[in-house]
Protein backbone atom coordinates (compact mmCIF):
# COMPACT_ATOMS: atom_id res chain seq x y z
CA UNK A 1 81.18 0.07 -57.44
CA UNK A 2 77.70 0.37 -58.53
CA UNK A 3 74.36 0.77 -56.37
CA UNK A 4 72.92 -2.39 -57.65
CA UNK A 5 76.72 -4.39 -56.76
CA UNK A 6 76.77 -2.67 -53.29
CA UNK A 7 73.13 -3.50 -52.53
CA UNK A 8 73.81 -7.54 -53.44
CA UNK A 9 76.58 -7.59 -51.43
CA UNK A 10 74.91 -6.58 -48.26
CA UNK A 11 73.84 -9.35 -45.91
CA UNK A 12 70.28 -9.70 -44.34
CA UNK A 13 69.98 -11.55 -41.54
CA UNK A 14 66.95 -13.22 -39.92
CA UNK A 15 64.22 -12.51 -42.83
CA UNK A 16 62.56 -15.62 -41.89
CA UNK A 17 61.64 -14.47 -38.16
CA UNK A 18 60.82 -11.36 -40.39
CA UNK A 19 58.17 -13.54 -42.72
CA UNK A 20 56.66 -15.25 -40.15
CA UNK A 21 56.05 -12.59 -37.57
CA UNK A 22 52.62 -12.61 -36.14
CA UNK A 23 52.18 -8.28 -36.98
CA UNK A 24 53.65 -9.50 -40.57
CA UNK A 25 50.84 -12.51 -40.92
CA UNK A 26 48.23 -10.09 -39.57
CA UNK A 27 48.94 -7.86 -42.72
CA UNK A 28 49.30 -10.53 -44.90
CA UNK A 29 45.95 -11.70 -44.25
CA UNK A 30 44.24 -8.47 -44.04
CA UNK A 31 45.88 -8.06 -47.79
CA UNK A 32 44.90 -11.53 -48.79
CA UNK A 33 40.96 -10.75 -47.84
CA UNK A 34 40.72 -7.87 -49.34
CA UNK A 35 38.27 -7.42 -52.12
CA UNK A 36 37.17 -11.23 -51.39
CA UNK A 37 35.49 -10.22 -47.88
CA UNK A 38 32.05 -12.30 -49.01
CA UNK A 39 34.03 -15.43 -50.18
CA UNK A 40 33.06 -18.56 -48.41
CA UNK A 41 36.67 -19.12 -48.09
CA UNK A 42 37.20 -16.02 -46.15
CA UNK A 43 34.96 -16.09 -44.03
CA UNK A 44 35.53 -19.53 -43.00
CA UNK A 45 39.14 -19.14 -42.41
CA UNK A 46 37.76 -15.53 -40.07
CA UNK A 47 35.38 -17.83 -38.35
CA UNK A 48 38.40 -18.38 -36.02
CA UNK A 49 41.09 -16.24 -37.08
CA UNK A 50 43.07 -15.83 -34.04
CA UNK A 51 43.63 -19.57 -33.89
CA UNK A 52 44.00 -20.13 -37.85
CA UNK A 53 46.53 -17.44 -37.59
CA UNK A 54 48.09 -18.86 -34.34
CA UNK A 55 48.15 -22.11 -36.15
CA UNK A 56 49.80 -20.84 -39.10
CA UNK A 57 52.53 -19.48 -37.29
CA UNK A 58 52.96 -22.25 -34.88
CA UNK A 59 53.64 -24.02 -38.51
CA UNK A 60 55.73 -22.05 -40.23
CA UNK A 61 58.19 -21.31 -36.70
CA UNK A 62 58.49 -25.30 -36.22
CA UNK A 63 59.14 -25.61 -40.22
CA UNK A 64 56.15 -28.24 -40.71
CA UNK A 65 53.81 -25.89 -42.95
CA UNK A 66 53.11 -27.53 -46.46
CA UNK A 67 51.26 -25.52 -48.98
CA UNK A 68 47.91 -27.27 -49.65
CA UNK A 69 47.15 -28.29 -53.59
CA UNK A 70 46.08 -25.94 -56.26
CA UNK A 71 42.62 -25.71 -57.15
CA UNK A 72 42.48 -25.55 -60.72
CA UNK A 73 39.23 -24.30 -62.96
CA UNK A 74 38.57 -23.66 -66.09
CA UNK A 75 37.42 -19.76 -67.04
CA UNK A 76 36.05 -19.01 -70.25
CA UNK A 77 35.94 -14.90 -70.81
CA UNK A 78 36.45 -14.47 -73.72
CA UNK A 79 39.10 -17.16 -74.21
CA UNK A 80 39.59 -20.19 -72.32
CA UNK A 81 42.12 -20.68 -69.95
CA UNK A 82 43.26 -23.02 -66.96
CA UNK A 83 43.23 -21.39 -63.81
CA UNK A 84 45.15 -22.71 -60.35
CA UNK A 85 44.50 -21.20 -57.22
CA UNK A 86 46.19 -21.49 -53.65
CA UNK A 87 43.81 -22.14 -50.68
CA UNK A 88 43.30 -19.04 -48.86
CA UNK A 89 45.79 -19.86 -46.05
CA UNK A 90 48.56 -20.28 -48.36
CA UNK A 91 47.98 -16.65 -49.83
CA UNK A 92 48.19 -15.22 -46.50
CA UNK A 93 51.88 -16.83 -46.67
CA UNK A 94 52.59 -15.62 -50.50
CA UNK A 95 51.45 -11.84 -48.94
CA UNK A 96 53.61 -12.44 -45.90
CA UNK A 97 57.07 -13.41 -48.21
CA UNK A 98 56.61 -10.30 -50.42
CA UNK A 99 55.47 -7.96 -47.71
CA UNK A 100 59.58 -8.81 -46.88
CA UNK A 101 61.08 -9.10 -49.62
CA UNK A 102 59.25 -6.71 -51.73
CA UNK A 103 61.09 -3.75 -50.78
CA UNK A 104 64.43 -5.67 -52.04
CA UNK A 105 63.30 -6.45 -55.36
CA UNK A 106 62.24 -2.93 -55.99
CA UNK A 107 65.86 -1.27 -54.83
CA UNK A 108 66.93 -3.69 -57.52
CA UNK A 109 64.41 -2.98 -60.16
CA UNK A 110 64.70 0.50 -59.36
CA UNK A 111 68.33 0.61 -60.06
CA UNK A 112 68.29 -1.42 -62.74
CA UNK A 113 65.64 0.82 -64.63
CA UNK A 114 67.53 3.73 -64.05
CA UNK A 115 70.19 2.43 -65.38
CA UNK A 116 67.43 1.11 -68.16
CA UNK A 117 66.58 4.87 -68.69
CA UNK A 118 70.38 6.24 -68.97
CA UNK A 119 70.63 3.78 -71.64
CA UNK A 120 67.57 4.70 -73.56
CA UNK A 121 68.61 8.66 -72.88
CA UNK A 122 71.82 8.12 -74.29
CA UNK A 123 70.24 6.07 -77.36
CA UNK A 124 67.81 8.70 -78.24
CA UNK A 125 70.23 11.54 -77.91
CA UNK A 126 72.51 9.61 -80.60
CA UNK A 127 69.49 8.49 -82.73
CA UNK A 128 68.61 12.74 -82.21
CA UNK A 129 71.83 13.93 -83.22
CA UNK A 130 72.52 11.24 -86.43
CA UNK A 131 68.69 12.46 -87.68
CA UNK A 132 70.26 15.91 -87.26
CA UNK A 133 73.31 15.06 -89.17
CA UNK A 134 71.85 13.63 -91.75
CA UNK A 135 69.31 16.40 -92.26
């Protein structure tokens, strides 16, 4: 059996209490903020950050949080492009999901690339010893 089969057939239980964890929102939004300390967003949503964050878990444990709407803008450097963004309290919940499931996804990317690199190993050393043949 390979590491990538015997990973997927593990079970994980309880990721959701996981997710919505108060020390796991706490990070999230300390990883949302940063480099965006000064944005008017931010600070509002600090103004009262115990209770925003209280509120946002009360929401997600009773399974009544809706994501608000994208914002969408238009950014023109150098080309133009349409731009949608999530409301500051919904990318403290995007930081919380992959602070859980990140490490997951890179077991399996990490597996998968080494078995990626075998591949490529293997083709160069064939490519290496046909050029050598044929020399």
């Amino acid at each position: 059996m390979t590491q990538l089969a015997s990973f997927m057939m593990k079970s994980h239980k309880n990721l959701y209490n996981e997710v919505i964890s108060l020390g796991n929102l706490t990070l999230a939004w300390r990883k949302a903020r940063k480099g965006k300390t000064q944005r008017d967003y931010v600070i509002y949503f600090e103004e009262d950050l115990i209770k925003n964050l209280l509120d946002l878990y009360k929401e997600l444990k009773e399974e009544t949080y809706s994501p608000k709407p994208l914002k969408t803008f238009i950014l023109r450097d150098p080309k133009t492009r349409k731009i949608s963004k999530s409301a500051f309290r919904d990318r403290i919940v995007h930081h919380a999901l992959c602070n859980i499931i990140e490490p997951f996804c890179l077991v399996v990317l990490d597996i998968g690339l080494m078995q990626y690199n075998c591949i490529e190993i293997q083709n160069h050393l064939l490519i290496s010893s046909f050029s050598l043949r044929t020399l």
